[in-house]
C-alpha atoms as a PDB file:
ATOM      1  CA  UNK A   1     -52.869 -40.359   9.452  1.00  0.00           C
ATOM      2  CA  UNK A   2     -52.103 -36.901   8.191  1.00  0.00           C
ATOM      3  CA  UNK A   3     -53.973 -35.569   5.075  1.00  0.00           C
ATOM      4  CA  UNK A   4     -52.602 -33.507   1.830  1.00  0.00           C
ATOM      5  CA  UNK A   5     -54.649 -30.085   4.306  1.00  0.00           C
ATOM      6  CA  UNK A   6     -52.105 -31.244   6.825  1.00  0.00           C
ATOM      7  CA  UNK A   7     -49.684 -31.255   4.839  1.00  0.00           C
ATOM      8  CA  UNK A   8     -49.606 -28.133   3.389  1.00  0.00           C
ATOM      9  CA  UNK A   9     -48.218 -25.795   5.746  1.00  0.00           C
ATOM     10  CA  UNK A  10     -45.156 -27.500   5.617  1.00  0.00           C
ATOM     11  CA  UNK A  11     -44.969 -27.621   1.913  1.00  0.00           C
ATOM     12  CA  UNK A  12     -45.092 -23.721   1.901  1.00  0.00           C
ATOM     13  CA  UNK A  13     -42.372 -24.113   4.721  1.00  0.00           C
ATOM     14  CA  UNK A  14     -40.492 -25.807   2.483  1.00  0.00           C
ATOM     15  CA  UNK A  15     -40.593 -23.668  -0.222  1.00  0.00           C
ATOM     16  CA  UNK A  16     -39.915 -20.402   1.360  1.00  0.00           C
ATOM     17  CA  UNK A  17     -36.340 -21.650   2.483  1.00  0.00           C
ATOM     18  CA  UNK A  18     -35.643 -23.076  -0.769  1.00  0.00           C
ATOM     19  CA  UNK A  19     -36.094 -19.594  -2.086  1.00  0.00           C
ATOM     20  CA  UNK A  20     -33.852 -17.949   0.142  1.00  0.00           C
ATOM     21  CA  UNK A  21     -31.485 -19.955   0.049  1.00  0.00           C
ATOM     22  CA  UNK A  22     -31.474 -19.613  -3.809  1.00  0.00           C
ATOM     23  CA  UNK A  23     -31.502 -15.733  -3.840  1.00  0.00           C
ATOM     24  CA  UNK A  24     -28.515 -15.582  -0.845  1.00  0.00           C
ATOM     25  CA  UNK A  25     -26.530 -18.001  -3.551  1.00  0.00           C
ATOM     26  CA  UNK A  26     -27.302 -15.706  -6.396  1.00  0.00           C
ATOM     27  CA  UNK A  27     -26.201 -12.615  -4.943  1.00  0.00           C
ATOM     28  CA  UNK A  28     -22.961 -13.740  -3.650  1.00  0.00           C
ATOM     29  CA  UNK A  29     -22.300 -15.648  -6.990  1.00  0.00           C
ATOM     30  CA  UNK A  30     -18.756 -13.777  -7.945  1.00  0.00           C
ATOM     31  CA  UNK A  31     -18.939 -12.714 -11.776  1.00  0.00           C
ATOM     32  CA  UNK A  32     -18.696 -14.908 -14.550  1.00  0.00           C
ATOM     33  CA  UNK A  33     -15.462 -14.785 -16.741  1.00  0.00           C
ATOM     34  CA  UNK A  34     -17.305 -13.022 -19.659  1.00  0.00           C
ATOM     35  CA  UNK A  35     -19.622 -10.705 -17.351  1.00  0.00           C
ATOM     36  CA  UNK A  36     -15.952  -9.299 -16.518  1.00  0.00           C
ATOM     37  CA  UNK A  37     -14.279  -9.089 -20.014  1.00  0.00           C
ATOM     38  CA  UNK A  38     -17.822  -7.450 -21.023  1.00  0.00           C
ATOM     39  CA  UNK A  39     -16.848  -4.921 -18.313  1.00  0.00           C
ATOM     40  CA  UNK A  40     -13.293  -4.439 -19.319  1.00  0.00           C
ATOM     41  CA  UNK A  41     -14.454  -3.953 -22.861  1.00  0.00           C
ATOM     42  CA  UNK A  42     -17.038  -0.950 -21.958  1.00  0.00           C
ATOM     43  CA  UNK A  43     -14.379   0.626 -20.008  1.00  0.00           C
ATOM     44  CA  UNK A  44     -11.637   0.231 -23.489  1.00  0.00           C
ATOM     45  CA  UNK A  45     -14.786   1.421 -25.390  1.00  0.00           C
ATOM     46  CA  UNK A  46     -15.204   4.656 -23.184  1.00  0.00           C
ATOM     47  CA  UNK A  47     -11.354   5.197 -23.865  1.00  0.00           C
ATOM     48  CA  UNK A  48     -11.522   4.745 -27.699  1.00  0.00           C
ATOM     49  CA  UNK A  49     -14.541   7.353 -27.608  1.00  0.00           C
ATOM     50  CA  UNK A  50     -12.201   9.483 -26.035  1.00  0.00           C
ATOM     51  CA  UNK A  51      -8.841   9.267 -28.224  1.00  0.00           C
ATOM     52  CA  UNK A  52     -10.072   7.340 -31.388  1.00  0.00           C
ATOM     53  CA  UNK A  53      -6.805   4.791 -31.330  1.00  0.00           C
ATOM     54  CA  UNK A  54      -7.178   1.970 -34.222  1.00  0.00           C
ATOM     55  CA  UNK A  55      -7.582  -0.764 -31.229  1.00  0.00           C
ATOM     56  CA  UNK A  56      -7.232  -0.634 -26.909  1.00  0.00           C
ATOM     57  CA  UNK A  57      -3.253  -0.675 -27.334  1.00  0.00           C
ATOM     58  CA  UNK A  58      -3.136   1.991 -29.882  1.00  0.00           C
ATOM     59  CA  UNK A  59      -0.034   4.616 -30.085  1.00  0.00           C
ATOM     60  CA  UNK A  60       3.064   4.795 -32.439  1.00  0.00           C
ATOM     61  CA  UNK A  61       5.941   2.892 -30.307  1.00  0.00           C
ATOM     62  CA  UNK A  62       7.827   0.306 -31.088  1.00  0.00           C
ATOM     63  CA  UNK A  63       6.265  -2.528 -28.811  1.00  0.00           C
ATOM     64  CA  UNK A  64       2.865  -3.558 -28.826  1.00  0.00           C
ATOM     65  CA  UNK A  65       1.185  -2.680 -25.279  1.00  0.00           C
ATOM     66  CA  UNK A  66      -1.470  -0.291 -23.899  1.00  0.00           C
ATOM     67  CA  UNK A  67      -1.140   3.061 -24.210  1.00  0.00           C
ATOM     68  CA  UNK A  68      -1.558   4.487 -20.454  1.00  0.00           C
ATOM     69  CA  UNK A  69      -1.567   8.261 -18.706  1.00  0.00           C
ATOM     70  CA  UNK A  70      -3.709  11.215 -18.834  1.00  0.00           C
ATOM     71  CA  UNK A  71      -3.975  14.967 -17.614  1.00  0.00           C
ATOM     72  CA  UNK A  72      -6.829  17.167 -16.060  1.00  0.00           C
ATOM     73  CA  UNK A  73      -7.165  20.926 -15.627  1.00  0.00           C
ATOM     74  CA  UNK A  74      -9.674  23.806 -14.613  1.00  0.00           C
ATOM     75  CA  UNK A  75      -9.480  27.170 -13.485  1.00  0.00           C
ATOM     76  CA  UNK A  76     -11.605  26.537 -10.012  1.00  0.00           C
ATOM     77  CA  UNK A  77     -14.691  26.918 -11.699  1.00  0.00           C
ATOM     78  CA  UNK A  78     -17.809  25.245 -10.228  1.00  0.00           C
ATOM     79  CA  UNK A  79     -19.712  24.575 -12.920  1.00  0.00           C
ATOM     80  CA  UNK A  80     -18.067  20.539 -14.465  1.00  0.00           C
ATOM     81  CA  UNK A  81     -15.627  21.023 -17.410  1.00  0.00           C
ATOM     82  CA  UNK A  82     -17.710  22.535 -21.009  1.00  0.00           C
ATOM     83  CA  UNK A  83     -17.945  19.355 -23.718  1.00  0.00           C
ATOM     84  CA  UNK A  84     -15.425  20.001 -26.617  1.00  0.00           C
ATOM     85  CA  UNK A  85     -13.137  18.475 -28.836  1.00  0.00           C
ATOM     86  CA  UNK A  86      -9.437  17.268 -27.774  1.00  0.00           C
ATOM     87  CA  UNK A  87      -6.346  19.997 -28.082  1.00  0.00           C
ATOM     88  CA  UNK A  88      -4.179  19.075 -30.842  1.00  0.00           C
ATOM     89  CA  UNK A  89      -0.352  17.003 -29.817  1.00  0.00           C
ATOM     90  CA  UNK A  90       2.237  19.987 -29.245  1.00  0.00           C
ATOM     91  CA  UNK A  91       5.879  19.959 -27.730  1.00  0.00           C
ATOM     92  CA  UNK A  92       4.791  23.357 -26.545  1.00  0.00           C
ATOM     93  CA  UNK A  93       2.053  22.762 -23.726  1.00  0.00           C
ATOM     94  CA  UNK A  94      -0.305  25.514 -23.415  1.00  0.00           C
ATOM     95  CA  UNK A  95      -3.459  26.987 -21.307  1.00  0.00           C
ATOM     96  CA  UNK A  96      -6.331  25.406 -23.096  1.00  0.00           C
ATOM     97  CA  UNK A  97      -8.882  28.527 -24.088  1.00  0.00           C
ATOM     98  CA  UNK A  98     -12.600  27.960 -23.736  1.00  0.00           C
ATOM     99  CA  UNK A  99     -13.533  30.023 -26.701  1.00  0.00           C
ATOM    100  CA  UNK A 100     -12.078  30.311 -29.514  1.00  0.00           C
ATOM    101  CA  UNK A 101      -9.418  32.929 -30.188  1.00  0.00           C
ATOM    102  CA  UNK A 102     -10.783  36.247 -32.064  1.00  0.00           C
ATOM    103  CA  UNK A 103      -7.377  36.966 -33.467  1.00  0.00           C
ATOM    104  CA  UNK A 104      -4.959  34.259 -34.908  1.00  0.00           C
ATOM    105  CA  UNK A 105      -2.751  33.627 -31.953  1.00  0.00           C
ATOM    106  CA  UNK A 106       1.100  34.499 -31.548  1.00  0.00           C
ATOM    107  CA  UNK A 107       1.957  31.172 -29.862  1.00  0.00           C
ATOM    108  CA  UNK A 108       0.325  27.756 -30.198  1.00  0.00           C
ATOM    109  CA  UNK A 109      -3.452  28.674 -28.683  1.00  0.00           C
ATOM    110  CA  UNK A 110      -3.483  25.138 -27.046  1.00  0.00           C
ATOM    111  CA  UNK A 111      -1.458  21.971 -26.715  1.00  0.00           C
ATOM    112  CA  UNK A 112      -1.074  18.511 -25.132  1.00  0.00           C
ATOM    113  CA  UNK A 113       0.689  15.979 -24.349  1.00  0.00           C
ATOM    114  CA  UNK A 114      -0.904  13.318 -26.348  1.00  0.00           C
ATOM    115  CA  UNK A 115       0.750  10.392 -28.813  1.00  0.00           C
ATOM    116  CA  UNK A 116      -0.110  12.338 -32.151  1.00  0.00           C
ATOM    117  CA  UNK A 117      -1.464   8.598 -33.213  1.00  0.00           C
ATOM    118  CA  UNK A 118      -4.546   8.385 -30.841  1.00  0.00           C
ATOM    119  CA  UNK A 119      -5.695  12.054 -31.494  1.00  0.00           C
ATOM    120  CA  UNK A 120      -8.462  12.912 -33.659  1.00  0.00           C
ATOM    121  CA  UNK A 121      -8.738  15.671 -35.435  1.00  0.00           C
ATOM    122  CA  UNK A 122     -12.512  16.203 -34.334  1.00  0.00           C
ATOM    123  CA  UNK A 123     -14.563  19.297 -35.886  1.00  0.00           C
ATOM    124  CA  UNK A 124     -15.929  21.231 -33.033  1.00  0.00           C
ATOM    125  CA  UNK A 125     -15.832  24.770 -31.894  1.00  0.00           C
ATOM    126  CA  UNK A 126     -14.542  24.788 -28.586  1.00  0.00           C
ATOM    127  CA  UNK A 127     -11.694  22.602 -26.885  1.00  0.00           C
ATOM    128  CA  UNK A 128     -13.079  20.626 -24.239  1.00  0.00           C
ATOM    129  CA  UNK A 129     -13.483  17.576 -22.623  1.00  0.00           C
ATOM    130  CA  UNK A 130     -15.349  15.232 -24.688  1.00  0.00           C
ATOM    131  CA  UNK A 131     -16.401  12.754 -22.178  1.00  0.00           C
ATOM    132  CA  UNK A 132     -18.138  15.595 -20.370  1.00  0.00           C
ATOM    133  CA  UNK A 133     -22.144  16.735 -21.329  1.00  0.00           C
ATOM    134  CA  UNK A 134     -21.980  19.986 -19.994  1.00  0.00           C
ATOM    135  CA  UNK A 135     -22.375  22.999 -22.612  1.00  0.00           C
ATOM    136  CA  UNK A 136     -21.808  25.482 -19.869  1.00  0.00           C
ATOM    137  CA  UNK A 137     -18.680  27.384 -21.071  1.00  0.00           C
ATOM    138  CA  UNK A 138     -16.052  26.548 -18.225  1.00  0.00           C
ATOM    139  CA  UNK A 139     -12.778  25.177 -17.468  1.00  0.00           C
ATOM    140  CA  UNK A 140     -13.916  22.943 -14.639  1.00  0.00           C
ATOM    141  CA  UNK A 141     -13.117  22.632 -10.676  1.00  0.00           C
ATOM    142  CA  UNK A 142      -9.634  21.876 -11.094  1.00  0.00           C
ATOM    143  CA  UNK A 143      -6.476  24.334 -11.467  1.00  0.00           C
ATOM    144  CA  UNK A 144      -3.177  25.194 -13.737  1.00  0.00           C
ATOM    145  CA  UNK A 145      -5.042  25.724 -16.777  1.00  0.00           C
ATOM    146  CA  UNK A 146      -6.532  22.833 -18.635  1.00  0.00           C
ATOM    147  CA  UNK A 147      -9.557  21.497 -18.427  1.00  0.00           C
ATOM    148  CA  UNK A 148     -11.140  19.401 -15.790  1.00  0.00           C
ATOM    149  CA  UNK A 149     -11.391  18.404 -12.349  1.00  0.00           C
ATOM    150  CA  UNK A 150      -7.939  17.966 -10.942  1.00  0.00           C
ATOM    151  CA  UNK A 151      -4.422  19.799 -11.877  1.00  0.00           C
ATOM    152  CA  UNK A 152      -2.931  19.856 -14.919  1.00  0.00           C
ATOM    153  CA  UNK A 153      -2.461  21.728 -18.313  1.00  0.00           C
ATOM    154  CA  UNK A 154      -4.482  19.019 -19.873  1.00  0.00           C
ATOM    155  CA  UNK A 155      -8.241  17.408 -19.998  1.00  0.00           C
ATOM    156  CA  UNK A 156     -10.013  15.214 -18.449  1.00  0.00           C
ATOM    157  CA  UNK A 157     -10.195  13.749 -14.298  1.00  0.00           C
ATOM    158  CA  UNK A 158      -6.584  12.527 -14.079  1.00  0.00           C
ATOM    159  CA  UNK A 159      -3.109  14.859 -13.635  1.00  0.00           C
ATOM    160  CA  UNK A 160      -1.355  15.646 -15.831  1.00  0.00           C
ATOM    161  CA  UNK A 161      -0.840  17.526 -19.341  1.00  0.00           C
ATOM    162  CA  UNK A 162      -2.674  14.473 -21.104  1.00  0.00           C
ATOM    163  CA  UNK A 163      -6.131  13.392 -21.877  1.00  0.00           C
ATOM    164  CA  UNK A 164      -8.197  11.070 -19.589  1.00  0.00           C
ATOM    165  CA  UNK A 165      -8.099   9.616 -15.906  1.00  0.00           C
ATOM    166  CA  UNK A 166      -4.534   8.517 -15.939  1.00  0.00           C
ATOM    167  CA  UNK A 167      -1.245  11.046 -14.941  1.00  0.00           C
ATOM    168  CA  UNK A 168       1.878  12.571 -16.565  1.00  0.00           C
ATOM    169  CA  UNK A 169       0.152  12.621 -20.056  1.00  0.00           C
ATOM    170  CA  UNK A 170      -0.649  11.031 -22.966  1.00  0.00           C
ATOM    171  CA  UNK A 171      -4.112   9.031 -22.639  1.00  0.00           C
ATOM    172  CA  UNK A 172      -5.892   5.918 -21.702  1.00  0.00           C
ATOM    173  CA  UNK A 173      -5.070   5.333 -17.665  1.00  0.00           C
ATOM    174  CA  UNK A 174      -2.413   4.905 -15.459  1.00  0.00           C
ATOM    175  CA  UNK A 175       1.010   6.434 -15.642  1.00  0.00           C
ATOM    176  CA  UNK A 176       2.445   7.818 -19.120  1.00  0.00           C
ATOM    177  CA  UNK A 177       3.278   4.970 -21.367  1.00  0.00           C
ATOM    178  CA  UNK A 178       3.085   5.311 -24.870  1.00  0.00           C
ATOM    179  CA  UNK A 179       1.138   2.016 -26.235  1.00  0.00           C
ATOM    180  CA  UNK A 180       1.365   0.442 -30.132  1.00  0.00           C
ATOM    181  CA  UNK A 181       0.126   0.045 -32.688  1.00  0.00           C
ATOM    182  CA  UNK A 182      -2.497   2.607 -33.858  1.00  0.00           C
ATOM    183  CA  UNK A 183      -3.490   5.599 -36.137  1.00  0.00           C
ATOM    184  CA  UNK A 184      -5.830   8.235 -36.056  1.00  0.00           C
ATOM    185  CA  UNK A 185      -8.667   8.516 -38.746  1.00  0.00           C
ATOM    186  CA  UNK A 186      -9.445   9.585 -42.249  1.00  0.00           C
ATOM    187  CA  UNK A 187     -12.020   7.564 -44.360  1.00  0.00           C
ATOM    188  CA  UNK A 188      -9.857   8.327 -47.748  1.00  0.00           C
ATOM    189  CA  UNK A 189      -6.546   7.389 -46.360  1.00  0.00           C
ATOM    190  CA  UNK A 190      -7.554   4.110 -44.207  1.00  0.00           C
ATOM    191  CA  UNK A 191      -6.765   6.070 -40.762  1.00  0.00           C
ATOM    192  CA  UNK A 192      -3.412   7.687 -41.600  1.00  0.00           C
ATOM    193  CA  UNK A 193      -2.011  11.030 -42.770  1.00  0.00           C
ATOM    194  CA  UNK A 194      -0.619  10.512 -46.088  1.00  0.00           C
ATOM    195  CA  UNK A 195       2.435  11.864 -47.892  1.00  0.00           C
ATOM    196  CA  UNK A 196       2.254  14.176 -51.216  1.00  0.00           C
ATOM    197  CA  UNK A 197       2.832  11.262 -54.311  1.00  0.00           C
ATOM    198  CA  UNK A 198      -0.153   9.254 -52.684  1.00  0.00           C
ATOM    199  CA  UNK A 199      -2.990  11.878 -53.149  1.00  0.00           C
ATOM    200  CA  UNK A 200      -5.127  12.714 -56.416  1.00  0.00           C
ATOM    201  CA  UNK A 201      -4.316  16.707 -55.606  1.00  0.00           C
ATOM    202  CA  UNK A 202      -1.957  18.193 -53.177  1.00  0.00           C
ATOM    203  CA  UNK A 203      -2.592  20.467 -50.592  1.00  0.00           C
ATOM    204  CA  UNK A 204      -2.962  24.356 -51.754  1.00  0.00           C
ATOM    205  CA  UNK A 205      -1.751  26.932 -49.747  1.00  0.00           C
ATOM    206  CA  UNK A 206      -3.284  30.240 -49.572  1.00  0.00           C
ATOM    207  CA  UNK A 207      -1.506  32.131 -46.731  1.00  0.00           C
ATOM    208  CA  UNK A 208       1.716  31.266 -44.901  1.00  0.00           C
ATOM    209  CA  UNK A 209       2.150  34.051 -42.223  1.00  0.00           C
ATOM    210  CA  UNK A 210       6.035  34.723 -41.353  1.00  0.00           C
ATOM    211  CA  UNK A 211       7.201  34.137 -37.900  1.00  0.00           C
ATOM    212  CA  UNK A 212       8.423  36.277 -35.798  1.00  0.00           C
ATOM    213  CA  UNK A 213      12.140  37.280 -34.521  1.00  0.00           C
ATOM    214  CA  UNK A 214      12.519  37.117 -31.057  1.00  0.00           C
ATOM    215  CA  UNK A 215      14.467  40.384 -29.698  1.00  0.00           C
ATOM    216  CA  UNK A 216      16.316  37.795 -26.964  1.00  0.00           C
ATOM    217  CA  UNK A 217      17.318  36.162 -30.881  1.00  0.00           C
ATOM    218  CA  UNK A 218      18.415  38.908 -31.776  1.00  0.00           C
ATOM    219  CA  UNK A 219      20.251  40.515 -28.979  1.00  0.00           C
ATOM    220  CA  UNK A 220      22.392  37.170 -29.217  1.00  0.00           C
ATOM    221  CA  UNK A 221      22.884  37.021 -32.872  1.00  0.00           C
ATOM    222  CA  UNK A 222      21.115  33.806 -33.824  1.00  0.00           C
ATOM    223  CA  UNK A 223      20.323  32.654 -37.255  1.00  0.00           C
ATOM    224  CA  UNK A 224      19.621  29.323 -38.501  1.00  0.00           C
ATOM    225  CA  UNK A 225      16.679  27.014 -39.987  1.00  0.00           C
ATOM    226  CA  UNK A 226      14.001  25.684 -38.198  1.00  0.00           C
ATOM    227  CA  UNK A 227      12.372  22.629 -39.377  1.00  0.00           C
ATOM    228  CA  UNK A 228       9.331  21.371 -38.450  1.00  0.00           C
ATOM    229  CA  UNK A 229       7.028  18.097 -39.535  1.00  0.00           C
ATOM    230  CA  UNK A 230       3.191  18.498 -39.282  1.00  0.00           C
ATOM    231  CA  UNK A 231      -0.224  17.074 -40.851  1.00  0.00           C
ATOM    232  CA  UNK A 232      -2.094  19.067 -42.832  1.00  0.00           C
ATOM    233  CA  UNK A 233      -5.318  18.084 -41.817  1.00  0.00           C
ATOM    234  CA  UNK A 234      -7.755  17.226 -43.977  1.00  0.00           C
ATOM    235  CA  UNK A 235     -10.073  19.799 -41.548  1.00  0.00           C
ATOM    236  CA  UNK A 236      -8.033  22.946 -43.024  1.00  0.00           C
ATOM    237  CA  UNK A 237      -6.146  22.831 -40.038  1.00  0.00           C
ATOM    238  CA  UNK A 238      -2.169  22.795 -39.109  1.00  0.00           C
ATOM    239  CA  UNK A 239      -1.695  19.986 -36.197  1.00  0.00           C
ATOM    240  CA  UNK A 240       0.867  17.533 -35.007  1.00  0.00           C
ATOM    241  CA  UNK A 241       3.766  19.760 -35.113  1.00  0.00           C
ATOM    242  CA  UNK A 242       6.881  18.391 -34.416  1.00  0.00           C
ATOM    243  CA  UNK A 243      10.164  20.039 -34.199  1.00  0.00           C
ATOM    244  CA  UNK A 244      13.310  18.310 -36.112  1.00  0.00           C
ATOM    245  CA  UNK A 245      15.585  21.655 -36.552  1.00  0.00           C
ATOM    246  CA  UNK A 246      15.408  23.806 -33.571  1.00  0.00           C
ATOM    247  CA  UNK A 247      16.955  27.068 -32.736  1.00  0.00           C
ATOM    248  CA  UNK A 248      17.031  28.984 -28.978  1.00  0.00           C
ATOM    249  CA  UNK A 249      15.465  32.042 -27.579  1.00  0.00           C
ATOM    250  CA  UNK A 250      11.905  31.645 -28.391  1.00  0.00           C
ATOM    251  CA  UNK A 251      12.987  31.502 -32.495  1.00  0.00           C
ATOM    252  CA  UNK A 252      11.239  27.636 -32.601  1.00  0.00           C
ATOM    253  CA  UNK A 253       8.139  28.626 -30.767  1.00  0.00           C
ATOM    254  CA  UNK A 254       7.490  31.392 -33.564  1.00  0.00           C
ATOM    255  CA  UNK A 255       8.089  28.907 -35.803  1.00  0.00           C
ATOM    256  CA  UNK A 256       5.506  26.736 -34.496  1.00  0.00           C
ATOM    257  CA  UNK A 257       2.862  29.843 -34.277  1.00  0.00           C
ATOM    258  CA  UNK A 258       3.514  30.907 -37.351  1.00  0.00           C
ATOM    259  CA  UNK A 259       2.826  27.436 -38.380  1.00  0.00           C
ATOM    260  CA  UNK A 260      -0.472  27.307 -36.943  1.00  0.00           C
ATOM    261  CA  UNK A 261      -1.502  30.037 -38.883  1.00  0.00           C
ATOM    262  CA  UNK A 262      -1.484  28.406 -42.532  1.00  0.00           C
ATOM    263  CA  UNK A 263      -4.512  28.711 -44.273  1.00  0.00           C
ATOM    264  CA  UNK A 264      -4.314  26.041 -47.231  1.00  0.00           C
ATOM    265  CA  UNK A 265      -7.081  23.732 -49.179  1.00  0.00           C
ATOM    266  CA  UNK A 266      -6.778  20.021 -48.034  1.00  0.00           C
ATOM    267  CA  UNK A 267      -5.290  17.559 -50.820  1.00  0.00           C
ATOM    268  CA  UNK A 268      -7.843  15.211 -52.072  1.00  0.00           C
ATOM    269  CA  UNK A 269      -7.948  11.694 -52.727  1.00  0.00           C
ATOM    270  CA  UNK A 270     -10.799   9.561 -54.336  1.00  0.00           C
ATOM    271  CA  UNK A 271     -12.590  13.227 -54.118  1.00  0.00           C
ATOM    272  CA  UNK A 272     -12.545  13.541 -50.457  1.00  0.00           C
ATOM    273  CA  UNK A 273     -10.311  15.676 -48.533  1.00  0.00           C
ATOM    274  CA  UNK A 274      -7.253  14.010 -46.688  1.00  0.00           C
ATOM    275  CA  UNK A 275      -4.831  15.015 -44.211  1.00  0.00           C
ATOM    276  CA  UNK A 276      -1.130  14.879 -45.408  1.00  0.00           C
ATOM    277  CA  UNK A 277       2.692  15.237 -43.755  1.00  0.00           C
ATOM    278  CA  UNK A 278       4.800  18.117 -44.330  1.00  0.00           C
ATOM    279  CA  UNK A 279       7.626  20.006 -43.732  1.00  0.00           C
ATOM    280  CA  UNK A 280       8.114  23.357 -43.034  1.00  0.00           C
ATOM    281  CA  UNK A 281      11.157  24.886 -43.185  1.00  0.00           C
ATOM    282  CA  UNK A 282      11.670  28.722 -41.188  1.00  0.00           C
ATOM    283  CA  UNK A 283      14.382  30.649 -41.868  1.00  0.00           C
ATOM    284  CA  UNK A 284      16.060  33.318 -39.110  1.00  0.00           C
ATOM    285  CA  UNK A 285      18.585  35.645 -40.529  1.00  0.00           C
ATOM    286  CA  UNK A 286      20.306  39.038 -39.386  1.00  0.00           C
ATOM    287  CA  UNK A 287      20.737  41.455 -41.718  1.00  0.00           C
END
């Protein structure tokens, strides 16, 4: 008859299979339903970091989806793309600077290709990728003159003239797709730019440089009105420029320059500064 010492041994056995039979189960156990919506929401969190949209399918179309694309840049720099805040929306794309300008620019300094209603007009001193953590002052590894790792005139590791890993421009991933519905942010205005009769003061303007006449303009006898639509933001800052009246041979790019240059006092509301839509009308004529 075999005693409990006997025993033993085989108990231990026993055991030691039942453990590894446990830990092969455990680590070929495929994800639970929520571990993988936990995932997907870190990776819309890491995008909303990045543009500030009101919720994952932000944007201004018509149809409610996800906003997809992005862009990338560098100059072939090694060091990784500087930190920074994201270039402003533009119809005129632009080489994004790594410093900021010592004289007021003649054309736009910097532009993307970005659904005006996921970009936030973030205070910072440099543009930059804003996913990165470098502080080294560089472009990045990539090439055409944004800012990043890949190609592109905009930031981030995709292609593209947008913002983020996607291609073609815009944001969020993917091909270009503009998403709905979103807005960017202002604590006063509940996330949107608001128009002149709903502030407590309007926006003050202090200098309004001229643009300038092209001699291409000129030389083919062009006059006319440009009109444009922007936000004053509530930073002090022209941004969002869109053209509604255009005119050839450079004349709507001055327009746009000349734009960037206002120097104004943000309207208030409920005593805190707010950005605000305007119009700006620029008049050519040959004398």
């Amino acid at each position: 008859m075999r005693t409990a010492r006997d025993l033993l041994p085989v108990l231990v056995f026993a055991i030691t299979v039942l453990t590894v039979m446990l830990v092969i189960k455990d680590s070929t156990k495929k994800p639970a339903a929520n571990d993988l919506a936990a995932e997907e929401l870190r990776s819309d969190m890491v995008l909303l970091d990045l543009t500030s949209p009101a919720d994952p399918g932000g944007g201004s179309g018509p149809i409610k989806r996800a906003s997809h694309g992005g862009g990338s840049g560098g100059d072939h720099d090694p060091a990784p793309p500087q930190t920074g805040k994201v270039p402003p929306p533009s119809e005129i794309l632009a080489s994004i600077p790594i410093a900021p300008p010592v004289h007021p620019p003649t054309l736009p300094a910097a532009g993307i290709d970005i659904d005006p209603a996921l970009w936030k007009d973030v205070k910072a001193p440099v543009y930059g990728d804003p996913a990165s953590t470098s502080d080294i002052p560089s472009k990045g590894p990539g090439e055409d003159g944004g800012i990043g790792t890949h190609k592109g005139l905009g930031t981030g590791d995709g292609n593209g003239p947008g913002l983020g890993p996607g291609e073609g421009g815009n944001t969020g991933c993917g091909k270009r797709q503009i998403g709905c519905c979103g807005s960017g942010s202002d604590s006063a205005s509940d996330g949107r730019p608001l128009k002149g009769n709903e502030v407590d003061q309007r926006a003050r303007l202090l200098a309004k440089p001229e643009p300038h006449y092209t001699e291409d303009a000129r030389r083919n006898q062009i006059s006319g009105t440009v009109v444009l639509r922007a936000i004053f933001a509530s930073s002090g800052e022209v941004v969002q420029i869109q053209a509604l009246s255009k005119l050839p041979f450079g004349l709507t790019e001055q327009a746009i320059a000349a734009a960037r240059q206002i120097r104004f006092a943000p309207a208030i509301k409920n005593g805190q500064p707010v950005s605000v839509w305007m119009n700006l009308e620029y008049n050519f004529n040959l004398y």
